[in-house]
PDB file of N, CA and C in Angstrom:
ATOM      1  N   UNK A   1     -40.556   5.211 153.209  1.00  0.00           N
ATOM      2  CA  UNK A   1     -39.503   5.976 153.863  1.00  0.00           C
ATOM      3  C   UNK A   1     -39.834   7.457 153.786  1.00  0.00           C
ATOM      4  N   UNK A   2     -39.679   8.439 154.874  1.00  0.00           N
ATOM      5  CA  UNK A   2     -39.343   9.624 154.724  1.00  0.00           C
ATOM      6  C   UNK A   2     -38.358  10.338 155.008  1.00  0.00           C
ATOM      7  N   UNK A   3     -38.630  11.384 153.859  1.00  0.00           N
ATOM      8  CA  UNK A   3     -36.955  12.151 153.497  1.00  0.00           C
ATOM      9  C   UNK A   3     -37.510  13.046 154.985  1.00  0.00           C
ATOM     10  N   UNK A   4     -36.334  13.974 155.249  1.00  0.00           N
ATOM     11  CA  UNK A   4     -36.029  14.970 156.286  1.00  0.00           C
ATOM     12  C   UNK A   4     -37.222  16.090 155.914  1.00  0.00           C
ATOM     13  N   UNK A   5     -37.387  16.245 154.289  1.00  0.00           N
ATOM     14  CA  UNK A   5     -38.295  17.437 153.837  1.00  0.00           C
ATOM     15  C   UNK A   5     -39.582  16.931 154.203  1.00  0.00           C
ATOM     16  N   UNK A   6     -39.707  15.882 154.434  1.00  0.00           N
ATOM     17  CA  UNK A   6     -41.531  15.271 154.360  1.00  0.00           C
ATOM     18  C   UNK A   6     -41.635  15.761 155.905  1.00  0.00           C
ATOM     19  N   UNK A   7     -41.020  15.910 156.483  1.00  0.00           N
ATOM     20  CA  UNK A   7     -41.393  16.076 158.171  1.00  0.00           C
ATOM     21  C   UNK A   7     -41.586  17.650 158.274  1.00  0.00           C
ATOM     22  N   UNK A   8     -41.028  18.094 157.663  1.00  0.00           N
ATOM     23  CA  UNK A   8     -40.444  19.691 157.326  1.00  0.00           C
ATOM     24  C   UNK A   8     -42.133  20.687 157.673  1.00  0.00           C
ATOM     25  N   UNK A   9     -42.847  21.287 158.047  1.00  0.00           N
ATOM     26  CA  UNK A   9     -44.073  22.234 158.039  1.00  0.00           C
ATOM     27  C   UNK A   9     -43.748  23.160 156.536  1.00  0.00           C
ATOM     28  N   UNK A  10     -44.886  22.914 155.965  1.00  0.00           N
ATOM     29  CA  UNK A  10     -45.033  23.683 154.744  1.00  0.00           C
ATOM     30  C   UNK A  10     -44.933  24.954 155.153  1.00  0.00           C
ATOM     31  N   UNK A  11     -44.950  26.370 154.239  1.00  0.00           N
ATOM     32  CA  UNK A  11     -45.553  27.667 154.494  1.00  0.00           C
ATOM     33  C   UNK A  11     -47.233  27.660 155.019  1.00  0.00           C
ATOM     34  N   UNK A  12     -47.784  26.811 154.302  1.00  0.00           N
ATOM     35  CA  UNK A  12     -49.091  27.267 154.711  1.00  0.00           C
ATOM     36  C   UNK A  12     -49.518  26.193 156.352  1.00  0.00           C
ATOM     37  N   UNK A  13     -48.877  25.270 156.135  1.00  0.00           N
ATOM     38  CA  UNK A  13     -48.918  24.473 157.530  1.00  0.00           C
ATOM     39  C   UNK A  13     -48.337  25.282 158.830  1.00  0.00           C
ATOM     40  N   UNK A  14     -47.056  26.085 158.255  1.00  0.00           N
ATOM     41  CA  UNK A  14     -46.833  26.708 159.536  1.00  0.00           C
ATOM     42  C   UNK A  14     -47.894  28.508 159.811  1.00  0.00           C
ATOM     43  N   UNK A  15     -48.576  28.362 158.734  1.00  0.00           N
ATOM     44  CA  UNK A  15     -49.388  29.723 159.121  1.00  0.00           C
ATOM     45  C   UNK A  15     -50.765  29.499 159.963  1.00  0.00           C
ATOM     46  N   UNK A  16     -50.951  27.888 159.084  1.00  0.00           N
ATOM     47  CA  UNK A  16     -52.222  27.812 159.779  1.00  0.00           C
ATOM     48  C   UNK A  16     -51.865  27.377 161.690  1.00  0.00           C
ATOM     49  N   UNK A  17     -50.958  26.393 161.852  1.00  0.00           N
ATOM     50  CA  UNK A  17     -50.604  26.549 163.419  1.00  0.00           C
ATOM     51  C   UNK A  17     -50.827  27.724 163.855  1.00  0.00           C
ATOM     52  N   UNK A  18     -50.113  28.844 163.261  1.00  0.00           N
ATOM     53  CA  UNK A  18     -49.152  30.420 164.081  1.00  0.00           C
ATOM     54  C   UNK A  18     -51.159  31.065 164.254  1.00  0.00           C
ATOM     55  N   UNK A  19     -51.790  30.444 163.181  1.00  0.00           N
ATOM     56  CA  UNK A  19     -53.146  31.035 163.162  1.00  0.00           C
ATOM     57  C   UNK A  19     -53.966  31.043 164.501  1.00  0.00           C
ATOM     58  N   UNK A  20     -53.938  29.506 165.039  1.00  0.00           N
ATOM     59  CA  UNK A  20     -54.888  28.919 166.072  1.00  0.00           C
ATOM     60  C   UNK A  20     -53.729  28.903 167.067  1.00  0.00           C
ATOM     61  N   UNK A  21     -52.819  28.555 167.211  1.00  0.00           N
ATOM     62  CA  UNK A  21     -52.151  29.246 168.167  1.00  0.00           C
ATOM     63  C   UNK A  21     -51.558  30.944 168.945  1.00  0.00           C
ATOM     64  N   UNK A  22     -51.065  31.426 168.156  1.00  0.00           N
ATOM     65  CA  UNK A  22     -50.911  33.031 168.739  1.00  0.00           C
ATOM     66  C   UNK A  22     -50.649  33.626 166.992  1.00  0.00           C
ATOM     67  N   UNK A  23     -51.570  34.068 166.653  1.00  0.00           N
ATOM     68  CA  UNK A  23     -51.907  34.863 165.827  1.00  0.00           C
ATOM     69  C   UNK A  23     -50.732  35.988 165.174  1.00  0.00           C
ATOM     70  N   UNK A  24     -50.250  35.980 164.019  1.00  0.00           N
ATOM     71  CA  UNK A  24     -48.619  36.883 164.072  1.00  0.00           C
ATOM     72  C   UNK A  24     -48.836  37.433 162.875  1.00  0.00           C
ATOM     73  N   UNK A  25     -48.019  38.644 162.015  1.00  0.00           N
ATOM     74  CA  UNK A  25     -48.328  38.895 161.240  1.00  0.00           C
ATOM     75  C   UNK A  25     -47.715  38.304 159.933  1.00  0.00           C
ATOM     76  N   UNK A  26     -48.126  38.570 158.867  1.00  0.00           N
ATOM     77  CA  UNK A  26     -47.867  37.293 158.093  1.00  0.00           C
ATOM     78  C   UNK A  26     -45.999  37.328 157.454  1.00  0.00           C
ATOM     79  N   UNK A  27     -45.400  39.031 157.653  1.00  0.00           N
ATOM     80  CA  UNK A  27     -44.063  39.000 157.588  1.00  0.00           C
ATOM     81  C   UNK A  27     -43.445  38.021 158.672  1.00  0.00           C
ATOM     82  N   UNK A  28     -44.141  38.132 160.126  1.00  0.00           N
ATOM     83  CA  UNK A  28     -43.397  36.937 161.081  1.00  0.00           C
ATOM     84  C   UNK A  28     -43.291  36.167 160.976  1.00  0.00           C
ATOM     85  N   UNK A  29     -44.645  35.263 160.525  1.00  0.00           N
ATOM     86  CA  UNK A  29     -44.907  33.805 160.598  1.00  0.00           C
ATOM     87  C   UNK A  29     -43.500  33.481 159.519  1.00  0.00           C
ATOM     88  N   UNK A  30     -43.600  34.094 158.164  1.00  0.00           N
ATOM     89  CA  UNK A  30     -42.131  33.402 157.094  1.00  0.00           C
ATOM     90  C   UNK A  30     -41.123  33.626 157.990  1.00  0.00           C
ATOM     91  N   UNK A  31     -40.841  34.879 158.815  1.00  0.00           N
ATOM     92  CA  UNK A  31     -39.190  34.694 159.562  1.00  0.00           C
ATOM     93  C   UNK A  31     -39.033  33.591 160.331  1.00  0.00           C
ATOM     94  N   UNK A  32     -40.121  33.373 160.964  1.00  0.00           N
ATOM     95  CA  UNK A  32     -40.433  32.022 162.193  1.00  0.00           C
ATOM     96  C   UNK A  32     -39.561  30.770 161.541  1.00  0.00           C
ATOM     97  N   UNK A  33     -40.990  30.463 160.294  1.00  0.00           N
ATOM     98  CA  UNK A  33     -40.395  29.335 159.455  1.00  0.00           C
ATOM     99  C   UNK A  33     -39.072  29.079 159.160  1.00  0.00           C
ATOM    100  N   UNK A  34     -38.720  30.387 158.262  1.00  0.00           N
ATOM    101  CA  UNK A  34     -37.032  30.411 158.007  1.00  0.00           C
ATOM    102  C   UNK A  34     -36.005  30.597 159.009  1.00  0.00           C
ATOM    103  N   UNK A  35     -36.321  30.741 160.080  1.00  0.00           N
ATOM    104  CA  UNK A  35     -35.812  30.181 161.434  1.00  0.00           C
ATOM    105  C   UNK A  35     -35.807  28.990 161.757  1.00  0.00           C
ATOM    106  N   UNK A  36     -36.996  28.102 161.817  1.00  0.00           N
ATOM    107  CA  UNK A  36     -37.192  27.113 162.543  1.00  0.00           C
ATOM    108  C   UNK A  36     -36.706  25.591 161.140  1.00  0.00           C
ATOM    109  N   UNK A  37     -36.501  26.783 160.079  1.00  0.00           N
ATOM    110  CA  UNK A  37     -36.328  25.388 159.290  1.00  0.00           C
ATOM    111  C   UNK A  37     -37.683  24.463 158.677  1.00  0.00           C
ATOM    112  N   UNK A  38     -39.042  25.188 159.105  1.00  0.00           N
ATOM    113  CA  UNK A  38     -40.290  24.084 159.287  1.00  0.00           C
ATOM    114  C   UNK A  38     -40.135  22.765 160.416  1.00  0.00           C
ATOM    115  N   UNK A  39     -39.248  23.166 161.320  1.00  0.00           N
ATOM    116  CA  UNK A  39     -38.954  22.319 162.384  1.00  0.00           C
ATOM    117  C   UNK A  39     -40.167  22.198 163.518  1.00  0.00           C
ATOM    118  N   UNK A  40     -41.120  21.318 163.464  1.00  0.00           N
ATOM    119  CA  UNK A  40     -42.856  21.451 164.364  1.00  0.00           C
ATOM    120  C   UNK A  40     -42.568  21.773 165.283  1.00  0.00           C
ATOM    121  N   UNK A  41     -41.418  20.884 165.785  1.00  0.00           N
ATOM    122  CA  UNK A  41     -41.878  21.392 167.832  1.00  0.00           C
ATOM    123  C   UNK A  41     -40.655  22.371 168.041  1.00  0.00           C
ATOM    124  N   UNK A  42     -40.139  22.434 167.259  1.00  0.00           N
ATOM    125  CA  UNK A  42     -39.342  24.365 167.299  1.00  0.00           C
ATOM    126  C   UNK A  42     -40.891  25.337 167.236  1.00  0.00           C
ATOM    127  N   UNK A  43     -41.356  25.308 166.857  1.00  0.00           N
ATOM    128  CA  UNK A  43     -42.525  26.282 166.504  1.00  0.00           C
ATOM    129  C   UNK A  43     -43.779  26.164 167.448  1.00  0.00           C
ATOM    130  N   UNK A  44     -44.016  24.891 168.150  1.00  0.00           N
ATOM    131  CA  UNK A  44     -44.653  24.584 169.162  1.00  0.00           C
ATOM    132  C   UNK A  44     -44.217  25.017 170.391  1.00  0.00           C
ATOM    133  N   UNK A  45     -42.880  24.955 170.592  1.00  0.00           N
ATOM    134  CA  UNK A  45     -42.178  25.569 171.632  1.00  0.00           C
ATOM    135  C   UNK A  45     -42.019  26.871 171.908  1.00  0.00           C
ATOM    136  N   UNK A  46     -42.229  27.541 170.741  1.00  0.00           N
ATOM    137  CA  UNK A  46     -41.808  29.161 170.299  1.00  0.00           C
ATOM    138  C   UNK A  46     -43.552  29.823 170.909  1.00  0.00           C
ATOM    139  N   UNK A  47     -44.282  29.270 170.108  1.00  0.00           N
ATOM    140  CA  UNK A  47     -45.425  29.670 169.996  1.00  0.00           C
ATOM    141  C   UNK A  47     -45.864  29.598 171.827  1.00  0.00           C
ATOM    142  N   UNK A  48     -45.788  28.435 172.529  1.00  0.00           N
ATOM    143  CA  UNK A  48     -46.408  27.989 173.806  1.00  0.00           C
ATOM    144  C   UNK A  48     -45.522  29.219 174.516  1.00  0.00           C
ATOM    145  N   UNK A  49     -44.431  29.294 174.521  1.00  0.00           N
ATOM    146  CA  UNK A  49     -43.296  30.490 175.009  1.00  0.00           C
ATOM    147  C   UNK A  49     -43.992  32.080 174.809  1.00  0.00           C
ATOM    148  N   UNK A  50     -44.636  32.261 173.443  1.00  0.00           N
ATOM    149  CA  UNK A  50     -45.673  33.567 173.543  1.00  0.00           C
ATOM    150  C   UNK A  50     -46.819  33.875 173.965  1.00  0.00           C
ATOM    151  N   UNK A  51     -47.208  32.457 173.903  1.00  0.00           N
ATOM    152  CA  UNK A  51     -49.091  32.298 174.672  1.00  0.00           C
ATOM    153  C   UNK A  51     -48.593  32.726 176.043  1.00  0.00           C
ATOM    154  N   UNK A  52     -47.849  32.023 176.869  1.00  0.00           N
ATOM    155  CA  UNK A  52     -47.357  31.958 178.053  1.00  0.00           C
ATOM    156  C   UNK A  52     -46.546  33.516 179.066  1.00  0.00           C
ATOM    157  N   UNK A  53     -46.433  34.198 178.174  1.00  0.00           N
ATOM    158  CA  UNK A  53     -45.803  35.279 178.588  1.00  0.00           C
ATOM    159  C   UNK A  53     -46.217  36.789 177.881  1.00  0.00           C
ATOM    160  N   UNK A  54     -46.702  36.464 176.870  1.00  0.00           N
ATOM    161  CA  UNK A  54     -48.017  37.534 176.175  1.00  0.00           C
ATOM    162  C   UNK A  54     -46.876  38.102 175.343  1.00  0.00           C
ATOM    163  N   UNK A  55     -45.213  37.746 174.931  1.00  0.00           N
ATOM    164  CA  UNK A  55     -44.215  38.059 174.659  1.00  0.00           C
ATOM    165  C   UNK A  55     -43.744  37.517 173.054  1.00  0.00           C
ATOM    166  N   UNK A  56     -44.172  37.987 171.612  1.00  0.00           N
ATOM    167  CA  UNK A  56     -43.611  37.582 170.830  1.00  0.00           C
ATOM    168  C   UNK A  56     -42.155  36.922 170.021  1.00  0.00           C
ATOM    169  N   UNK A  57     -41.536  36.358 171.379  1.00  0.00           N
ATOM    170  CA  UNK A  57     -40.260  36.215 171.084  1.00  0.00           C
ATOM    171  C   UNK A  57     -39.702  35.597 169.996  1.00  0.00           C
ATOM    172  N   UNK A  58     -40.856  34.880 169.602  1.00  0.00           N
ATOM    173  CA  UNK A  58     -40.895  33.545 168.438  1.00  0.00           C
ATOM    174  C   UNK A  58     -39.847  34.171 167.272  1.00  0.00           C
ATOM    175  N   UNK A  59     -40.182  35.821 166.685  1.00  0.00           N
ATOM    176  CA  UNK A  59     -39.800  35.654 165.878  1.00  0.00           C
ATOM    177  C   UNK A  59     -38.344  36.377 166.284  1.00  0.00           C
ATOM    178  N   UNK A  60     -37.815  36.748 167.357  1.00  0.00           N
ATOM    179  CA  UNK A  60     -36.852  37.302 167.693  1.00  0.00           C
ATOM    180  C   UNK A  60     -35.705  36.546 167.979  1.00  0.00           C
ATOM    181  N   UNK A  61     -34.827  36.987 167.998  1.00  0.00           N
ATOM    182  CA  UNK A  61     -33.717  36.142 168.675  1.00  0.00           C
ATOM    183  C   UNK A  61     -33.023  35.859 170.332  1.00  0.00           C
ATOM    184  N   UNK A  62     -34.463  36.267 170.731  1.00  0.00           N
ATOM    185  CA  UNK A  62     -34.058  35.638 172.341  1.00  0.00           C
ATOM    186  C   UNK A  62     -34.581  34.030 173.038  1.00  0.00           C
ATOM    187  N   UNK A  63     -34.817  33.662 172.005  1.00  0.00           N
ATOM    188  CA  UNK A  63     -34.696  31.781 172.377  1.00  0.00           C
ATOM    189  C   UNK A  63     -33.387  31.509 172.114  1.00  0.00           C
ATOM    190  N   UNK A  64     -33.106  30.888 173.001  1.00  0.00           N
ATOM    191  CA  UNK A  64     -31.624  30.067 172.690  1.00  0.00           C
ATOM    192  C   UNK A  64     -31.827  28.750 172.902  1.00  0.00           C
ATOM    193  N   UNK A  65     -30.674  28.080 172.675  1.00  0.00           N
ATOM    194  CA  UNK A  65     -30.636  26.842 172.841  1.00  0.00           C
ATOM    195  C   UNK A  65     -30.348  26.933 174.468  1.00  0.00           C
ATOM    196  N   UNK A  66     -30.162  27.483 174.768  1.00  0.00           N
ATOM    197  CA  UNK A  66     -30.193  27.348 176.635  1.00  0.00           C
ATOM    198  C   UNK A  66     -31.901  27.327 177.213  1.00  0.00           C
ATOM    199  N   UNK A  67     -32.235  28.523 176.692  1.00  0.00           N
ATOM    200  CA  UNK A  67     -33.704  28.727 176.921  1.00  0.00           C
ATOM    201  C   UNK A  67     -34.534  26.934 176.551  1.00  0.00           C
ATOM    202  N   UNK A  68     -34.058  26.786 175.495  1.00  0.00           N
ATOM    203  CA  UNK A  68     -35.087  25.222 175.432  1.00  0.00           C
ATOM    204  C   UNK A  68     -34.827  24.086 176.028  1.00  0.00           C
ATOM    205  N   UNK A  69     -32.957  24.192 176.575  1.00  0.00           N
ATOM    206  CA  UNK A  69     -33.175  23.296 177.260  1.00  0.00           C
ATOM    207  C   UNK A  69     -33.639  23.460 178.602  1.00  0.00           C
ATOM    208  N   UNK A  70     -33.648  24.599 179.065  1.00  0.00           N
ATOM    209  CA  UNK A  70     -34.379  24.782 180.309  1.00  0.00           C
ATOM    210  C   UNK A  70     -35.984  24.394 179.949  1.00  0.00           C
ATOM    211  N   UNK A  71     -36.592  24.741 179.069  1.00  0.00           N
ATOM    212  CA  UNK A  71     -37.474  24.404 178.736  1.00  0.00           C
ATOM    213  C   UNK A  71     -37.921  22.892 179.460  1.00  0.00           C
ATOM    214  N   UNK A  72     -37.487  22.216 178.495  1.00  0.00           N
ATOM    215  CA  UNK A  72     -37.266  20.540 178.629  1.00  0.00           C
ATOM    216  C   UNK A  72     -36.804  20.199 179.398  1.00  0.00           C
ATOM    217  N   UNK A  73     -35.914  20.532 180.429  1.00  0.00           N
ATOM    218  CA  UNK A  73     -35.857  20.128 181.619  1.00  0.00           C
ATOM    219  C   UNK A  73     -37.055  20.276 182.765  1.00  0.00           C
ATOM    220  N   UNK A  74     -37.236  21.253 182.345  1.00  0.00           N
ATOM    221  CA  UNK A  74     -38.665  22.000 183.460  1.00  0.00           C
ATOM    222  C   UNK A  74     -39.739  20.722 183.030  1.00  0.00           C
ATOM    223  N   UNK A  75     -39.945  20.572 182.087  1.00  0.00           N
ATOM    224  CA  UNK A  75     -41.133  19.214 181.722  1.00  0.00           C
ATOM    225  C   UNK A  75     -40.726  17.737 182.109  1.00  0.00           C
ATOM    226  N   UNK A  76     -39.748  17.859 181.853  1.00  0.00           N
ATOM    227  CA  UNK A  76     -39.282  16.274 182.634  1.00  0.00           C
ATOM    228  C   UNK A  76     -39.051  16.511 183.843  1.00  0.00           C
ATOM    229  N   UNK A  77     -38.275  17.332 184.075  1.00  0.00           N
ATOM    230  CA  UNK A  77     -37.944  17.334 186.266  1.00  0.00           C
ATOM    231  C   UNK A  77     -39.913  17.450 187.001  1.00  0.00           C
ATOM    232  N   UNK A  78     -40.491  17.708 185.879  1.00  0.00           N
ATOM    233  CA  UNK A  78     -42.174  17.939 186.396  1.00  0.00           C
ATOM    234  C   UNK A  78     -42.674  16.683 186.386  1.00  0.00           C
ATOM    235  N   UNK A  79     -42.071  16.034 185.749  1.00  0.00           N
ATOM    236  CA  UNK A  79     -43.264  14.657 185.121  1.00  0.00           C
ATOM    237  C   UNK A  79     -42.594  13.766 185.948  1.00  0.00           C
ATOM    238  N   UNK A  80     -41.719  13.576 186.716  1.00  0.00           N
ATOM    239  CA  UNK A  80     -40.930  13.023 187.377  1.00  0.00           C
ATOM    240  C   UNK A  80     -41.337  12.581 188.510  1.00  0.00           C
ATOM    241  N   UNK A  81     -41.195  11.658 189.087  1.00  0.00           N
ATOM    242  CA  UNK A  81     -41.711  10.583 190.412  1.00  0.00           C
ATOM    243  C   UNK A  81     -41.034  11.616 191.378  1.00  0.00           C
ATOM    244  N   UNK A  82     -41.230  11.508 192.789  1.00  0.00           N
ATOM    245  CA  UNK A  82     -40.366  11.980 193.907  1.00  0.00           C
ATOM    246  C   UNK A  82     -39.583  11.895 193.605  1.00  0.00           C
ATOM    247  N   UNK A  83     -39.261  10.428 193.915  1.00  0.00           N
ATOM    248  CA  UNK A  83     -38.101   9.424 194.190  1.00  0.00           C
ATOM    249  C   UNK A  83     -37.024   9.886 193.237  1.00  0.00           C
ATOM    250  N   UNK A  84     -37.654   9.681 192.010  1.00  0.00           N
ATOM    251  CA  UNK A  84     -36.570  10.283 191.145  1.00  0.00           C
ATOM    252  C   UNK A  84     -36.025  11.680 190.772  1.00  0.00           C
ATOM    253  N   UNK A  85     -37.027  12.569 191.103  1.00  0.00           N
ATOM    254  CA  UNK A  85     -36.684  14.081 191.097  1.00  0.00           C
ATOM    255  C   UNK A  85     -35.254  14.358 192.754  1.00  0.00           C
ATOM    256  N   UNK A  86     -35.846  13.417 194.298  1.00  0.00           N
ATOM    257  CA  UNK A  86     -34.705  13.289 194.941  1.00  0.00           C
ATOM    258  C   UNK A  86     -33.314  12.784 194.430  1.00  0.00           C
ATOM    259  N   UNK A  87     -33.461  11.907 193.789  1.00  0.00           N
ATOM    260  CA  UNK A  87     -32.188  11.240 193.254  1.00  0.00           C
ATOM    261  C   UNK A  87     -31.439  12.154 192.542  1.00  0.00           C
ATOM    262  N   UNK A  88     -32.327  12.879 191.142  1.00  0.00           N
ATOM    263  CA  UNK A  88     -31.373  14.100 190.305  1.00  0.00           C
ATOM    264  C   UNK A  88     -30.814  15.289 191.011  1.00  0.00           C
ATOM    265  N   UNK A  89     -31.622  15.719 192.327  1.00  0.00           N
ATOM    266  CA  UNK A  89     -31.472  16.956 192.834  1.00  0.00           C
ATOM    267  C   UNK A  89     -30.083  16.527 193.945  1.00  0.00           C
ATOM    268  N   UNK A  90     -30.343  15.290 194.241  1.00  0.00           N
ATOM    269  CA  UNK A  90     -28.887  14.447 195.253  1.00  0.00           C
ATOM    270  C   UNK A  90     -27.521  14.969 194.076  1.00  0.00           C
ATOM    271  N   UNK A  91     -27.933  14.080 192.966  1.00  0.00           N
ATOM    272  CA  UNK A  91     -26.436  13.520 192.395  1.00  0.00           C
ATOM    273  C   UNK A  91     -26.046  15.121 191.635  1.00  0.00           C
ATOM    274  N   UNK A  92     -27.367  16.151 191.661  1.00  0.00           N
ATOM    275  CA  UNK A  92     -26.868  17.549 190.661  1.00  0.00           C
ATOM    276  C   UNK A  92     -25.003  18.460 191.308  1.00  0.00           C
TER     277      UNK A  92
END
């Protein structure tokens, strides 16, 4: 069984990501963490969001929970058949 903490990104797990992904300084990377909780794809999401826009937002407070679900919608309404992207855009 795993507890909630075993899933959790260590300190040094989330430095080495922030490393090979967009590079931050090492006061950010701990705010990140203590933001994200060691939450992975909070930090995957954060990080792809700065590669993507050359914009450190990760460690700021302009992600919202609106921002991700737009996020995640944008990846599923993408991955989506016609057929079915017509159907959501019908019944929206």
């Amino acid at each position: 069984m795993l507890d909630v903490q075993d899933l959790r990104l260590t300190p040094e797990e989330t430095r080495m990501i922030v490393a090979l992904r967009a590079p931050l300084p090492e006061k950010a990377v701990h705010a990140l963490r203590e933001r994200l909780r060691g939450w992975t794809a909070g930090l995957t999401l954060l990080l792809e969001h700065a590669r993507k826009t050359g914009v450190p937002s990760a460690t700021s407070e302009q992600a919202s929970p609106q921002a991700l679900f737009d996020y995640f919608a944008t990846v599923i309404f993408a991955s989506a058949t016609d057929d079915i992207r017509h159907l959501w855009l019908r019944t929206a």
